[in-house]
C-alpha atoms as a PDB file:
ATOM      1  CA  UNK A   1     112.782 134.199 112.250  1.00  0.00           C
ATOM      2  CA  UNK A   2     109.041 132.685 112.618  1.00  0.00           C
ATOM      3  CA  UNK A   3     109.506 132.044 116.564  1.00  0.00           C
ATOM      4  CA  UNK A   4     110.914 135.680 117.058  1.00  0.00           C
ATOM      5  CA  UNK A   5     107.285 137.307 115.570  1.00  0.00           C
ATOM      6  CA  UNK A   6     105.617 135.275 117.780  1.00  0.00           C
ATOM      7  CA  UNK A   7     107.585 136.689 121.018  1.00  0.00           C
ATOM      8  CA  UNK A   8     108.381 132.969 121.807  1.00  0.00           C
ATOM      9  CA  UNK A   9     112.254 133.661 121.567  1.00  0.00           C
ATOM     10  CA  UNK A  10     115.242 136.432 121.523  1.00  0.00           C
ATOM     11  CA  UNK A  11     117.030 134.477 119.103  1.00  0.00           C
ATOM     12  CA  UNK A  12     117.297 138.058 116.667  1.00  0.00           C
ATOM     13  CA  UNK A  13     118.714 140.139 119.914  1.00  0.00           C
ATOM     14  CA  UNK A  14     120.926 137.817 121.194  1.00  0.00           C
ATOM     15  CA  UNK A  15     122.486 137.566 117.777  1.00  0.00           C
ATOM     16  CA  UNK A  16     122.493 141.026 117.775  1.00  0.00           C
ATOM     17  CA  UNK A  17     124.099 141.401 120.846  1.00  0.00           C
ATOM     18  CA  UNK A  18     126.645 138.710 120.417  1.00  0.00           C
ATOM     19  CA  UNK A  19     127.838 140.273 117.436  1.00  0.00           C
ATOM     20  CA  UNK A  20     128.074 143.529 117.978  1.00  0.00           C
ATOM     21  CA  UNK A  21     130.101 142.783 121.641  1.00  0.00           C
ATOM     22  CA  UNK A  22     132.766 140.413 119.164  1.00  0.00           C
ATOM     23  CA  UNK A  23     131.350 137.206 120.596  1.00  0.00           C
ATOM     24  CA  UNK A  24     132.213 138.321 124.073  1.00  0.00           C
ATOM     25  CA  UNK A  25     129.334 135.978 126.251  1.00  0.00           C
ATOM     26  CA  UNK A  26     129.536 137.694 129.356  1.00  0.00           C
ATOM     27  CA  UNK A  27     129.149 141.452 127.899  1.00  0.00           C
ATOM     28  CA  UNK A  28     126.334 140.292 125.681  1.00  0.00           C
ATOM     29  CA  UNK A  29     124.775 138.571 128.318  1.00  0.00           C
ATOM     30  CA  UNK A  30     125.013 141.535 130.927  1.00  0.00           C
ATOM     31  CA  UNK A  31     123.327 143.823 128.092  1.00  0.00           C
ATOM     32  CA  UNK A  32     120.488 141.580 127.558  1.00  0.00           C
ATOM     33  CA  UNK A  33     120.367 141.002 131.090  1.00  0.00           C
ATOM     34  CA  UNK A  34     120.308 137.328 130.761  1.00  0.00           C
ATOM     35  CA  UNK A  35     123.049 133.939 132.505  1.00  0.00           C
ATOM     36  CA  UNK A  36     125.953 133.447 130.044  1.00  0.00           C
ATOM     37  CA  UNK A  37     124.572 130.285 129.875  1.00  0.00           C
ATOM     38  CA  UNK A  38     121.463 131.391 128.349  1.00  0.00           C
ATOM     39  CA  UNK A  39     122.919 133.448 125.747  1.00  0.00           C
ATOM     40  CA  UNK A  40     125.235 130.323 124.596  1.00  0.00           C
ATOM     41  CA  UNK A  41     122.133 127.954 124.614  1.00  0.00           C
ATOM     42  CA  UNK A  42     120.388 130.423 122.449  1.00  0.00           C
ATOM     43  CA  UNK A  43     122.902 131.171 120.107  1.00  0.00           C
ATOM     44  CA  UNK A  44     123.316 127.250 119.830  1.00  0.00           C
ATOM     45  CA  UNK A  45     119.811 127.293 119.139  1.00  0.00           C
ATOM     46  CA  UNK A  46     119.538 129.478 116.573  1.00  0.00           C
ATOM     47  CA  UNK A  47     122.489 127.818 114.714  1.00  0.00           C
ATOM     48  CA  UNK A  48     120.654 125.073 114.515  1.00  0.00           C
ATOM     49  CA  UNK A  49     117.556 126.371 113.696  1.00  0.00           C
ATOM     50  CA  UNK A  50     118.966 128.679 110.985  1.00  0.00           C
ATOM     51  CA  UNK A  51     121.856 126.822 109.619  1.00  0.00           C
ATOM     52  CA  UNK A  52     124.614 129.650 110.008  1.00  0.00           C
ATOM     53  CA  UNK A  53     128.045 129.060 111.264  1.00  0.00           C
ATOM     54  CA  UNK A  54     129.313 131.776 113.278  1.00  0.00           C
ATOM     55  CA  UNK A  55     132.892 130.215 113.520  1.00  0.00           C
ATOM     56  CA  UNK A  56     132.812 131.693 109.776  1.00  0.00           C
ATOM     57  CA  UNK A  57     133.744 135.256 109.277  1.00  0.00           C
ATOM     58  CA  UNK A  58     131.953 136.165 106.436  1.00  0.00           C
ATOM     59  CA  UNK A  59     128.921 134.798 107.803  1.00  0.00           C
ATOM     60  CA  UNK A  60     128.912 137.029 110.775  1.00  0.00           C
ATOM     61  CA  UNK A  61     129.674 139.905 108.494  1.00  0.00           C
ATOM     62  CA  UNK A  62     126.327 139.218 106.515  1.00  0.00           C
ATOM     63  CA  UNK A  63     124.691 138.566 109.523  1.00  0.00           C
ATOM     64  CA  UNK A  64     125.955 142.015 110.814  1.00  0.00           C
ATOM     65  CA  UNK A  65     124.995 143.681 108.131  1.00  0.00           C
ATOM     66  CA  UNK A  66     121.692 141.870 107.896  1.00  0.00           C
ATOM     67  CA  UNK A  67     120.208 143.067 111.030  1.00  0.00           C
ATOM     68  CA  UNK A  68     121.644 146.515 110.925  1.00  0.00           C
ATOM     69  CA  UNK A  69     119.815 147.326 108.014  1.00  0.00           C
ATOM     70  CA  UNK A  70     116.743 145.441 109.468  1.00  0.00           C
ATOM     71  CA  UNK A  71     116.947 147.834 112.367  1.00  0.00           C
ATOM     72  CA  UNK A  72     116.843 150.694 110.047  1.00  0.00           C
ATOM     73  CA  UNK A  73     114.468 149.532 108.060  1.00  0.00           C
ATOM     74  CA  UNK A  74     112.771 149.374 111.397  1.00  0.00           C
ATOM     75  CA  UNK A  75     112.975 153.067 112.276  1.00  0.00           C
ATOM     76  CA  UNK A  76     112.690 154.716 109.338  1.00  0.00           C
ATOM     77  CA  UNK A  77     108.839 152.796 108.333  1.00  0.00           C
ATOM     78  CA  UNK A  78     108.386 154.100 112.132  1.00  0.00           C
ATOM     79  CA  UNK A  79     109.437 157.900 111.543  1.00  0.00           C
ATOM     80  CA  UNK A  80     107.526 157.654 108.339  1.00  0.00           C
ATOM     81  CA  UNK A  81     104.304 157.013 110.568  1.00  0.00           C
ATOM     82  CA  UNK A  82     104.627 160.251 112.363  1.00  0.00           C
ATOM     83  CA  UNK A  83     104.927 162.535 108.733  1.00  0.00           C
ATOM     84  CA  UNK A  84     102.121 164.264 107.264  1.00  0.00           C
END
């Protein structure tokens, strides 16, 4: 999202983390290090913002599989950097 490449927000890791703990607030909240409160206001957020429903299982699937490749997409332009 716009507001996450501008550091302004954590709305990408806090999906991240929500998803990949099943929804679980408190776990993903403890990894991120942030109030369970926090983590629900910015996953409420980003709903908004974004339009997604994460009541909807196939939804969270894409979204799942969205930001794992993201992340490797992520590392592998970075170990790319370091060939010659």
């Amino acid at each position: 999202m716009e507001s996450d490449a501008s550091g302004r927000s954590e709305y990408v890791n806090t999906l991240a983390a929500s998803l990949e703990n099943w929804g679980e607030t408190r776990r993903a909240a403890d990894i991120l290090h942030i109030h369970p409160n926090t983590l629900r206001y910015r996953l409420a957020q980003l709903t908004d913002l974004a339009g997604i429903d994460l009541d909807d299982p196939t939804q969270r699937l894409v979204l799942q599989l969205q930001l794992r490749l993201r992340r490797q997409m992520r590392t592998s332009s970075s170990s790319d950097g370091d060939r010659v």
